[in-house]
C-alpha atoms as a PDB file:
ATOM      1  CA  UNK A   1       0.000   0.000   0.000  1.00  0.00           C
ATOM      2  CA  UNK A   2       1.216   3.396  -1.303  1.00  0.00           C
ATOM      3  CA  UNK A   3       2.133   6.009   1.904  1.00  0.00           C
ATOM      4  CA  UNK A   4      -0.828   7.952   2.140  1.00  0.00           C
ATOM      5  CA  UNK A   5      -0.540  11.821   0.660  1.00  0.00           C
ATOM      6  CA  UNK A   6      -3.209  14.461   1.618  1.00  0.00           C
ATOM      7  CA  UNK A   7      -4.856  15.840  -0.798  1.00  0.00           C
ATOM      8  CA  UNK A   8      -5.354  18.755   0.923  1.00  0.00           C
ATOM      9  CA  UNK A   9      -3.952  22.062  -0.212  1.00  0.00           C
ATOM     10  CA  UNK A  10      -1.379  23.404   1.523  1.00  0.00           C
ATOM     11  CA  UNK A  11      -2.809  26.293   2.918  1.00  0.00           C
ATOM     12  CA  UNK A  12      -6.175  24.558   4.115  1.00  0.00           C
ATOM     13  CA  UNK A  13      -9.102  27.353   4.776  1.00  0.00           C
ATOM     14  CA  UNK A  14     -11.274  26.645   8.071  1.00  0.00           C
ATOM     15  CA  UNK A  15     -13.828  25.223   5.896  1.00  0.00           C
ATOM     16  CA  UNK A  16     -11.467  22.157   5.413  1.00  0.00           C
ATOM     17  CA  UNK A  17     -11.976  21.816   8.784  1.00  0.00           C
ATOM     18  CA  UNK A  18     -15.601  22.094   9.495  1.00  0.00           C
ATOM     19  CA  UNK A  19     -18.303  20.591   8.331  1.00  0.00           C
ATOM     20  CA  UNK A  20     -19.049  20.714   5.038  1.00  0.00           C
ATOM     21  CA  UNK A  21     -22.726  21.734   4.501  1.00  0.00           C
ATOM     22  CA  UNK A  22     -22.993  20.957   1.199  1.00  0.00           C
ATOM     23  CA  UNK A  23     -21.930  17.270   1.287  1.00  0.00           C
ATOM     24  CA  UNK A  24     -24.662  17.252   4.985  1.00  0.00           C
ATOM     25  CA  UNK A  25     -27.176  18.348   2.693  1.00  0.00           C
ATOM     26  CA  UNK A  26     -27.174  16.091  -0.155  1.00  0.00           C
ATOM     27  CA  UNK A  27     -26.800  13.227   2.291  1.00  0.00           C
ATOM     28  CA  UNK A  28     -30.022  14.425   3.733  1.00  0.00           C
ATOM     29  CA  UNK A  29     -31.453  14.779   0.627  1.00  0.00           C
ATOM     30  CA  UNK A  30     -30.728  10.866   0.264  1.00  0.00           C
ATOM     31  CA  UNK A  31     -32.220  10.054   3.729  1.00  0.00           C
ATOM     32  CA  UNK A  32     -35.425  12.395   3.291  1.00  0.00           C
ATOM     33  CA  UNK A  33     -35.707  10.183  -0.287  1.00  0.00           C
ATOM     34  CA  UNK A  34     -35.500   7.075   1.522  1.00  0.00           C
ATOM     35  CA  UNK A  35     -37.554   8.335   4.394  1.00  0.00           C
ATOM     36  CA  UNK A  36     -40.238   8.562   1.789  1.00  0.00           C
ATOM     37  CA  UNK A  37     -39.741   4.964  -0.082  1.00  0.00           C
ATOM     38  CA  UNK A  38     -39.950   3.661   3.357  1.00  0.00           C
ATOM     39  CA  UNK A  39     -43.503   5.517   3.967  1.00  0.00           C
ATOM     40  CA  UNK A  40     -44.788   4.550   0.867  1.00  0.00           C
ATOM     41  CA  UNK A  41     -43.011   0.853   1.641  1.00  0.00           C
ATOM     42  CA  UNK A  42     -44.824   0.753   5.213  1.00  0.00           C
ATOM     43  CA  UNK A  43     -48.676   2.170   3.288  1.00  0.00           C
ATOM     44  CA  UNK A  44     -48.344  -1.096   0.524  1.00  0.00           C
ATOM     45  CA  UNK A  45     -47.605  -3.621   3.746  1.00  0.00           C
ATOM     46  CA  UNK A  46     -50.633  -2.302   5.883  1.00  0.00           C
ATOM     47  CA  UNK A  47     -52.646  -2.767   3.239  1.00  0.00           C
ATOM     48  CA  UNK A  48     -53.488   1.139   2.256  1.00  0.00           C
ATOM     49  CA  UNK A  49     -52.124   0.584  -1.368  1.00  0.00           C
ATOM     50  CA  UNK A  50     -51.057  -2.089  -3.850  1.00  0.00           C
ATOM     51  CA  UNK A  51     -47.875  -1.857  -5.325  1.00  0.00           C
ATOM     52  CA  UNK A  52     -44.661  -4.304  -5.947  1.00  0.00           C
ATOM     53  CA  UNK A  53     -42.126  -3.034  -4.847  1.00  0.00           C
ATOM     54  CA  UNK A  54     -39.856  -5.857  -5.683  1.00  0.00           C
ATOM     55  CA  UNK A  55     -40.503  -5.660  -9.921  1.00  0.00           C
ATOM     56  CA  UNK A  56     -41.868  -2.542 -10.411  1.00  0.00           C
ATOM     57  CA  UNK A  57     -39.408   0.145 -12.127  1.00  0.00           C
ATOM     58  CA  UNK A  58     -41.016   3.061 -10.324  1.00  0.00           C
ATOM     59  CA  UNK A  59     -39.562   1.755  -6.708  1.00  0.00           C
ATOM     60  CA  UNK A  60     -36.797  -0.750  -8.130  1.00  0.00           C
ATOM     61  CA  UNK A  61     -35.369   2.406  -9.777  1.00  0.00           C
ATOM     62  CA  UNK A  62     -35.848   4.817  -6.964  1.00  0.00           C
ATOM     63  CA  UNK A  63     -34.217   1.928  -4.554  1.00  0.00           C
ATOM     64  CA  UNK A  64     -31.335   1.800  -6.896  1.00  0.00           C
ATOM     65  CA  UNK A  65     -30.732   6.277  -6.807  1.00  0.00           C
ATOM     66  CA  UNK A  66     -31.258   6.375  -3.454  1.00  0.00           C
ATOM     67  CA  UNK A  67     -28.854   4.241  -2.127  1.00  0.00           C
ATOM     68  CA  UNK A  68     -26.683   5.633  -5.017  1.00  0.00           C
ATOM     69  CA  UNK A  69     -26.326   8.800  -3.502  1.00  0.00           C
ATOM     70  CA  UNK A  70     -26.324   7.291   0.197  1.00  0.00           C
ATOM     71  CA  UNK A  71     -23.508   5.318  -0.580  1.00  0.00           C
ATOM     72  CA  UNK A  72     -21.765   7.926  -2.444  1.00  0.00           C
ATOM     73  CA  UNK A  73     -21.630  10.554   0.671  1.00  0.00           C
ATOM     74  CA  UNK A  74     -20.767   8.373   2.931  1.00  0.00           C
ATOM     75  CA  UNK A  75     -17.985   7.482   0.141  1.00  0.00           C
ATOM     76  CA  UNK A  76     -17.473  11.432  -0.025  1.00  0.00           C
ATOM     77  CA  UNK A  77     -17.382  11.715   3.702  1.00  0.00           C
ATOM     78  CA  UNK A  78     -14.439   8.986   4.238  1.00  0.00           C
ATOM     79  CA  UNK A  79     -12.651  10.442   1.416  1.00  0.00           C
ATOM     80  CA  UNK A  80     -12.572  13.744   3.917  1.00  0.00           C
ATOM     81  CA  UNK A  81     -12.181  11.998   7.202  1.00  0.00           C
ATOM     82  CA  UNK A  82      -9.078  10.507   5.619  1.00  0.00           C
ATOM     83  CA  UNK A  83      -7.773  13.746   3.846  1.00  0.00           C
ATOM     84  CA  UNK A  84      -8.256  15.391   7.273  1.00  0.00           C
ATOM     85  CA  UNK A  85      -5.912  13.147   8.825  1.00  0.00           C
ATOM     86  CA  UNK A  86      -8.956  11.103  11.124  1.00  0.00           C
ATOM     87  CA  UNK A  87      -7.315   8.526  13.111  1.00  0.00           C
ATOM     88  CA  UNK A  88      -7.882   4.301  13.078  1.00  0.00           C
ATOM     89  CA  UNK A  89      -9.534   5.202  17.143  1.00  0.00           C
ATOM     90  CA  UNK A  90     -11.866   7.669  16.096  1.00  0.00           C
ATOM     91  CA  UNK A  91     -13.010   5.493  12.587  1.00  0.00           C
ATOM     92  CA  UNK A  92     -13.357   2.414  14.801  1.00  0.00           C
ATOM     93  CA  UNK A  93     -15.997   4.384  17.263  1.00  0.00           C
ATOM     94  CA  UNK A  94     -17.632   5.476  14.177  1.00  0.00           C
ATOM     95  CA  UNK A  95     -17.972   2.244  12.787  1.00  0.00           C
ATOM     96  CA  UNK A  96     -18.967   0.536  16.236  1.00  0.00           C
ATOM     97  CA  UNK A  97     -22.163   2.548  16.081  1.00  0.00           C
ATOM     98  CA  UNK A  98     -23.244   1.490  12.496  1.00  0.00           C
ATOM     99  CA  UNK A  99     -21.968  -2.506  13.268  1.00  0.00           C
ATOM    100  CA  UNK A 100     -24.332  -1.594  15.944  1.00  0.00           C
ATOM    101  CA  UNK A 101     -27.009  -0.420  14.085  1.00  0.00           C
ATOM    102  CA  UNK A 102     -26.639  -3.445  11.560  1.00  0.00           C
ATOM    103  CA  UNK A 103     -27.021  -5.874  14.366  1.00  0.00           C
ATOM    104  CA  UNK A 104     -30.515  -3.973  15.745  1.00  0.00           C
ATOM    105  CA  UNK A 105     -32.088  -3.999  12.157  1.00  0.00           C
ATOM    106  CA  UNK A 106     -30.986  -7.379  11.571  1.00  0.00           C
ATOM    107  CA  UNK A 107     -33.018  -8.325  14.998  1.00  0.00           C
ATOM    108  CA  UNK A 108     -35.546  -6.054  14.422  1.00  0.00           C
ATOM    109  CA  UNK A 109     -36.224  -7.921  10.783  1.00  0.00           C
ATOM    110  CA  UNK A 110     -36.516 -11.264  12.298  1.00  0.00           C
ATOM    111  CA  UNK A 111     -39.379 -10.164  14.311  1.00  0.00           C
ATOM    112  CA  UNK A 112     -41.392  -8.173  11.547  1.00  0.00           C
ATOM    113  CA  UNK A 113     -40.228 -10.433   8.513  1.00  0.00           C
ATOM    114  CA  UNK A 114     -39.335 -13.555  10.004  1.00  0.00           C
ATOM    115  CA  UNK A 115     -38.841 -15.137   6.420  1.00  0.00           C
ATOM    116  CA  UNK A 116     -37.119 -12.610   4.709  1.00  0.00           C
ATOM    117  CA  UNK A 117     -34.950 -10.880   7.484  1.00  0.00           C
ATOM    118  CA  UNK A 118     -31.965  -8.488   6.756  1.00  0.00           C
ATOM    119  CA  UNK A 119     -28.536 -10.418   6.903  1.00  0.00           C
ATOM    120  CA  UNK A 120     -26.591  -7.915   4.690  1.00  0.00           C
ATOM    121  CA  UNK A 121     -28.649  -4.320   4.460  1.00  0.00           C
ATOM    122  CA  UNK A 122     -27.217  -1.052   4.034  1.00  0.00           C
ATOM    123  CA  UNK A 123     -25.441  -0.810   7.127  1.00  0.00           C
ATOM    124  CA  UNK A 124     -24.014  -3.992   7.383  1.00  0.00           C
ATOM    125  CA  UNK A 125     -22.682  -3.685   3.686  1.00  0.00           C
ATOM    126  CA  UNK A 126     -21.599  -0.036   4.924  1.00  0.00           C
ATOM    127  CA  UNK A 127     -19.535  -1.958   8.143  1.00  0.00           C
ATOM    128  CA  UNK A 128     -17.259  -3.761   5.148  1.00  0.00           C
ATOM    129  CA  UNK A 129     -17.495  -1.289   2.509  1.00  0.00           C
ATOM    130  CA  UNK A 130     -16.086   1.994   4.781  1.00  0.00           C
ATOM    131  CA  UNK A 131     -12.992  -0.516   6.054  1.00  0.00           C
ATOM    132  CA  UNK A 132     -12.251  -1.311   2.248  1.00  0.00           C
ATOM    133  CA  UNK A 133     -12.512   2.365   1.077  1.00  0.00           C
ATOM    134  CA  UNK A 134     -10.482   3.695   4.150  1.00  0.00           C
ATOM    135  CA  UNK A 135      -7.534   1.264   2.778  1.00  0.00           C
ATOM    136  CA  UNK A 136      -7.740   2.539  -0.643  1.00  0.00           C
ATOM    137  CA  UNK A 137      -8.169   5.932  -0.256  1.00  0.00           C
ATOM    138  CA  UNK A 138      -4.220   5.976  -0.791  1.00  0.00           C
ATOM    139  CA  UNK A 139      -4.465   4.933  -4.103  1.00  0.00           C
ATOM    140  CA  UNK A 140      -5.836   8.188  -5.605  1.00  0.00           C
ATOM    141  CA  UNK A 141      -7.029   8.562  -8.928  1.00  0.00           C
ATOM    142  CA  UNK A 142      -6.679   4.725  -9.097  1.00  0.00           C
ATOM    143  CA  UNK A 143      -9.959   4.536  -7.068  1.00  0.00           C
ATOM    144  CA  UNK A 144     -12.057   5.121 -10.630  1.00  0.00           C
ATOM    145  CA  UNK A 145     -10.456   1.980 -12.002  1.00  0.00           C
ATOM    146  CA  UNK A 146     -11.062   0.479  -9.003  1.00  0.00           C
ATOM    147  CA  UNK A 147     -14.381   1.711  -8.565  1.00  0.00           C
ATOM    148  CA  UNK A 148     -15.482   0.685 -12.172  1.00  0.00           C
ATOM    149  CA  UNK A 149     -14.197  -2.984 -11.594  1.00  0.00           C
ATOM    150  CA  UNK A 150     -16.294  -3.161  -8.342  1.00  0.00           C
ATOM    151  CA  UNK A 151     -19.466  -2.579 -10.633  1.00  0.00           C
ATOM    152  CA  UNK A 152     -18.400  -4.807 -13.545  1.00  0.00           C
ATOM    153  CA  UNK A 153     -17.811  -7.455 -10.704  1.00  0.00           C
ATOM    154  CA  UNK A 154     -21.565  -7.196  -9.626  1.00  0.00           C
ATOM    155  CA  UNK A 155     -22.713  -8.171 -12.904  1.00  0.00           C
ATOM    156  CA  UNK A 156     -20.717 -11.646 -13.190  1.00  0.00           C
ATOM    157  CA  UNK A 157     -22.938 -13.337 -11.208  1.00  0.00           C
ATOM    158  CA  UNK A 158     -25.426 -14.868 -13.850  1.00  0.00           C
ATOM    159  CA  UNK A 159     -22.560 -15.708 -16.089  1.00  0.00           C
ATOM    160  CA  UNK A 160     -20.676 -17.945 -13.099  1.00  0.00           C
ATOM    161  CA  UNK A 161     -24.044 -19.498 -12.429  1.00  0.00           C
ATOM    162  CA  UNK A 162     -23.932 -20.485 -16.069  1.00  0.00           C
ATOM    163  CA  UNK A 163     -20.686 -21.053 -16.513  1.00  0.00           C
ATOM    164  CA  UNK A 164     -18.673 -23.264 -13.456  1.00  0.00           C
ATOM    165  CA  UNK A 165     -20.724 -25.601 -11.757  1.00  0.00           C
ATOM    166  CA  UNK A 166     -21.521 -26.276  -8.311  1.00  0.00           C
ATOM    167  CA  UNK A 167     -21.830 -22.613  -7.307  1.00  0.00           C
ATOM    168  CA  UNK A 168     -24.948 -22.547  -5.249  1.00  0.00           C
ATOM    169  CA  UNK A 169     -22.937 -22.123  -1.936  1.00  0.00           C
ATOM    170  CA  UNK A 170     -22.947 -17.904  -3.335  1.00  0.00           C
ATOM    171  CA  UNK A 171     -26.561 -18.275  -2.886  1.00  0.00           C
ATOM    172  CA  UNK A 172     -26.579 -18.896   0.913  1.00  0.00           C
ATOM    173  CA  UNK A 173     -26.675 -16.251   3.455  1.00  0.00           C
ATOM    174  CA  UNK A 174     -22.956 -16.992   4.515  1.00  0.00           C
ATOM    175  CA  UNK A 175     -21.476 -15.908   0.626  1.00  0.00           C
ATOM    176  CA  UNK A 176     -24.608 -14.212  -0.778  1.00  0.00           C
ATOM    177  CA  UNK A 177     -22.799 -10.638   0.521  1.00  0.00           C
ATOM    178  CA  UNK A 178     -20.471 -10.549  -2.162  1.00  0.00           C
ATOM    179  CA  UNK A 179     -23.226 -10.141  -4.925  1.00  0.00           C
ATOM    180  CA  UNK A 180     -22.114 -13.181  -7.058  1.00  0.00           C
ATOM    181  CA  UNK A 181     -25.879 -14.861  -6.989  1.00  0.00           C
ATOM    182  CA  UNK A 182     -27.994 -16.572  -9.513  1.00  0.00           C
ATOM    183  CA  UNK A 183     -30.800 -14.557  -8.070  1.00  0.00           C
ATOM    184  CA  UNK A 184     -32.159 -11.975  -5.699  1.00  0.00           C
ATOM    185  CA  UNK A 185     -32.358 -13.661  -1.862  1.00  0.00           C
ATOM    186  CA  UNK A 186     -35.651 -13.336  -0.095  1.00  0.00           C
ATOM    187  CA  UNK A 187     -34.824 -10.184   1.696  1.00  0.00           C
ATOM    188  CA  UNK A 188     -36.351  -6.925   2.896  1.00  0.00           C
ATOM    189  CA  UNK A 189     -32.845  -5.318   1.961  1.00  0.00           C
ATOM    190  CA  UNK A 190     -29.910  -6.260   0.040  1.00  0.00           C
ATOM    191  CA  UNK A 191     -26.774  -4.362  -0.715  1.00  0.00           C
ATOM    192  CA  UNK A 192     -23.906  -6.799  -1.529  1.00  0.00           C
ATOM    193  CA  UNK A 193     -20.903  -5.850  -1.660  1.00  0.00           C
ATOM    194  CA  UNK A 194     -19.934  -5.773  -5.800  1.00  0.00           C
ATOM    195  CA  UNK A 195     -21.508  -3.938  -7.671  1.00  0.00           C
ATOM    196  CA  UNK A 196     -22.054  -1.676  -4.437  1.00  0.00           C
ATOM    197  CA  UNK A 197     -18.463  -1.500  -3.368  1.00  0.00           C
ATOM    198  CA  UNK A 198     -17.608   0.536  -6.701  1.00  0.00           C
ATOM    199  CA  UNK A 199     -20.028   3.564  -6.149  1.00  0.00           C
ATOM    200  CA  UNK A 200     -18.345   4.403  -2.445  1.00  0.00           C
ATOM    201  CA  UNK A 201     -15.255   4.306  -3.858  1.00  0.00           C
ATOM    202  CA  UNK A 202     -16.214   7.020  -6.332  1.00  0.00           C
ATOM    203  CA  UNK A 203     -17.697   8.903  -3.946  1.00  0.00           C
ATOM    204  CA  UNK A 204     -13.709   8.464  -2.054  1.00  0.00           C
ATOM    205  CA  UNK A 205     -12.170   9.964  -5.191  1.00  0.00           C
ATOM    206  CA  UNK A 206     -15.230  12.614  -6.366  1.00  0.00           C
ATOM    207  CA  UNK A 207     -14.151  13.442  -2.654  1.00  0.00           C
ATOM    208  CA  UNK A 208     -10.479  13.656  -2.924  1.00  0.00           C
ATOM    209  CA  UNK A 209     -10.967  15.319  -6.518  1.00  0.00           C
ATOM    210  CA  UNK A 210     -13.086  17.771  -5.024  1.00  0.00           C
ATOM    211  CA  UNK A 211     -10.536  18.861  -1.980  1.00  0.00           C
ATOM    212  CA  UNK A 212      -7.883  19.041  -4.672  1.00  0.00           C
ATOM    213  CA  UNK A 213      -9.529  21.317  -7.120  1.00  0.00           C
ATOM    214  CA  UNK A 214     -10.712  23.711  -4.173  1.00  0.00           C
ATOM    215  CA  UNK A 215     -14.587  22.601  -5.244  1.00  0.00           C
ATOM    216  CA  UNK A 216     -15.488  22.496  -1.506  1.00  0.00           C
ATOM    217  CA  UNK A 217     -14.213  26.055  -1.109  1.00  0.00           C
ATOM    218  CA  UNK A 218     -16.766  27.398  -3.699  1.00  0.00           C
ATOM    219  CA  UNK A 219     -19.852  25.157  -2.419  1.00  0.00           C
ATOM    220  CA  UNK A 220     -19.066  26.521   0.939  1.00  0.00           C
ATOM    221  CA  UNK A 221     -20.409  29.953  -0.249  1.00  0.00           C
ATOM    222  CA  UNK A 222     -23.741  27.720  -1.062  1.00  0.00           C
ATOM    223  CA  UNK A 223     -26.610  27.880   1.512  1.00  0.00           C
ATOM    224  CA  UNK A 224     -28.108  24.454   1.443  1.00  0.00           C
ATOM    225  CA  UNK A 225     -31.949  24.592   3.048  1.00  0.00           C
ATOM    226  CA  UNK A 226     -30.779  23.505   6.751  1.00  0.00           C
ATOM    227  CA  UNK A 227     -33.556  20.914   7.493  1.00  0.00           C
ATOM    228  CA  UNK A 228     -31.708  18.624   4.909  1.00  0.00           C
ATOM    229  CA  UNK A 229     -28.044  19.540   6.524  1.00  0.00           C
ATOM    230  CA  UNK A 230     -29.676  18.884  10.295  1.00  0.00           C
ATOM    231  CA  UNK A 231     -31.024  15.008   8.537  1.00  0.00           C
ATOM    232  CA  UNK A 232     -27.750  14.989   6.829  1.00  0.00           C
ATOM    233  CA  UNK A 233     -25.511  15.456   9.871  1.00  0.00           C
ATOM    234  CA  UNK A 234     -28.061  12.954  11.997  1.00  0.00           C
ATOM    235  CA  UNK A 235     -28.699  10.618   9.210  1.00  0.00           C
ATOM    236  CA  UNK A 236     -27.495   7.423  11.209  1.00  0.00           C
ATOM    237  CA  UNK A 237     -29.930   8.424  14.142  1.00  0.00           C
ATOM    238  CA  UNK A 238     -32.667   9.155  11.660  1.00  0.00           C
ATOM    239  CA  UNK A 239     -32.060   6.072   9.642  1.00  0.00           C
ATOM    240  CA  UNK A 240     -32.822   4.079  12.587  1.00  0.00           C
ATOM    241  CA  UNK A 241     -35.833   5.568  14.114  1.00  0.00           C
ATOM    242  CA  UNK A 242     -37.557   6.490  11.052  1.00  0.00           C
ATOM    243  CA  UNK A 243     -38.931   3.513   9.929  1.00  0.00           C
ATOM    244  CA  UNK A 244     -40.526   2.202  13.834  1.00  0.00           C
ATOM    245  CA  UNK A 245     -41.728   5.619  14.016  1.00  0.00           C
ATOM    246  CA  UNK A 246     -43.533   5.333  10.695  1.00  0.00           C
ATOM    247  CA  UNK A 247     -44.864   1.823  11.606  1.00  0.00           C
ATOM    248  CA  UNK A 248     -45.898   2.692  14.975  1.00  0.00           C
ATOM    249  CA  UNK A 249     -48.323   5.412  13.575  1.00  0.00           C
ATOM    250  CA  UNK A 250     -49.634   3.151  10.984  1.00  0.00           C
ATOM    251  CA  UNK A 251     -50.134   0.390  13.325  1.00  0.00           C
ATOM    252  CA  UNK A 252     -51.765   2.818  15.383  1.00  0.00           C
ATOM    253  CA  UNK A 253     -53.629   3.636  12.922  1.00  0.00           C
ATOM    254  CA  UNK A 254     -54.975   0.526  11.482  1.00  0.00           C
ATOM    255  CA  UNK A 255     -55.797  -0.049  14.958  1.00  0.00           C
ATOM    256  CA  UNK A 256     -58.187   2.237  15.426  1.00  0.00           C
ATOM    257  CA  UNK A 257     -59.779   2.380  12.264  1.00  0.00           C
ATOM    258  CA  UNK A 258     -60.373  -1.259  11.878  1.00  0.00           C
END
């Protein structure tokens, strides 16, 4: 592994050093996005409206941008943390609370979908994902190549199925995290790590482009509406108490109307 090299100019502005609003914001866009596919999610389970979300192109493709762009912050974000200098202790506190978090939607899943609970979600692909891109970040520029082969990877799954025999061990719930499947698990959520792995890495080098080329200095002179910087800067917390809030008032709900 390369020494790392900051890619921070040498006469870093305060801004380098605080938070960066505009990066806050767009993450809350991403959480406010989800916060609706959830709410809509929660309306087709209770029965309020009939939709599939599993095949239909309206959510499928909504799924797919949102956790685009979640995945790419927190990509974006590292790329900082690591630019800034952010030590191993403080990244492994950081990461304790979203193994954490993993482990409570995981048990909170077997209790609301007992047959198709979440093994490897979001957060638990996040838990590999931020280790792997805080060890490349060194590489630089590299991290598009590497980044692009993480996609390509993603889509070789049919084509091993098809190809080498006696590959249904990728299907089970031990291997099915790397993405290599010869179809979707039953699963509320499902973020493997190829071709997943390749969009966090962008967001690493969009991140490290972005510090080198001064871009953060000019979108600090942005005012980003603060209610999406607040979710931004709290999206972990919101993440997990959105969606038992949500169901809570819709159980509610059902209760008393029916």
């Amino acid at each position: 592994m390369p020494p790392q090299v900051s890619v921070l100019p040498d006469s870093a502005p305060a801004a380098y050093t605080a938070r960066f609003e505009a990066l806050d914001a767009l993450r809350g866009l991403a959480v406010l996005w989800m916060t609706v596919f959830h709410f809509s999610f929660d309306l087709n389970h209770f029965g309020f409206t009939a939709q599939n979300f599993y095949e239909d192109p309206v959510w499928t493709v909504q799924r797919t941008c949102i956790l685009s762009l979640f995945l790419f912050c927190a990509g974006a974000g590292q790329g900082i943390a690591v630019a800034q200098g952010q030590s191993w202790a403080r990244f492994a506190k950081r990461w304790g609370q979203i193994a954490l978090c993993a482990a409570l939607v995981s048990a909170g899943s077997v209790l609301m979908f007992p047959n198709s609970w979440i093994s490897f979600g979001v957060l638990h692909a996040m838990c590999v994902m931020l280790v792997l891109a805080r060890l490349l970040a060194p590489t630089g520029r590299a991290l598009w190549a590497l980044g692009a082969v993480a996609m390509a990877a993603g889509l070789v799954g049919p084509w091993l199925h098809g190809t080498v025999p006696d590959l249904a061990w990728l299907d089970s719930r031990w291997w099915y995290w790397l993405g290599w499947v010869s179809h979707k698990p039953m699963t509320e959520d499902y973020v493997p790590i190829f071709p997943w792995l390749g969009v966090m890495l962008w967001g690493v080098a969009a991140a490290q482009w972005g510090l080198k080329h001064k871009l953060f200095d000019r979108l600090q002179t942005l005012e980003p509406p603060k209610l999406l910087g607040f979710v931004g800067r709290w999206s972990l917390t919101w993440y997990m108490v959105h969606q038992p809030i949500l169901m809570g008032l819709l159980m509610g709900w059902v209760w008393v109307v029916r």
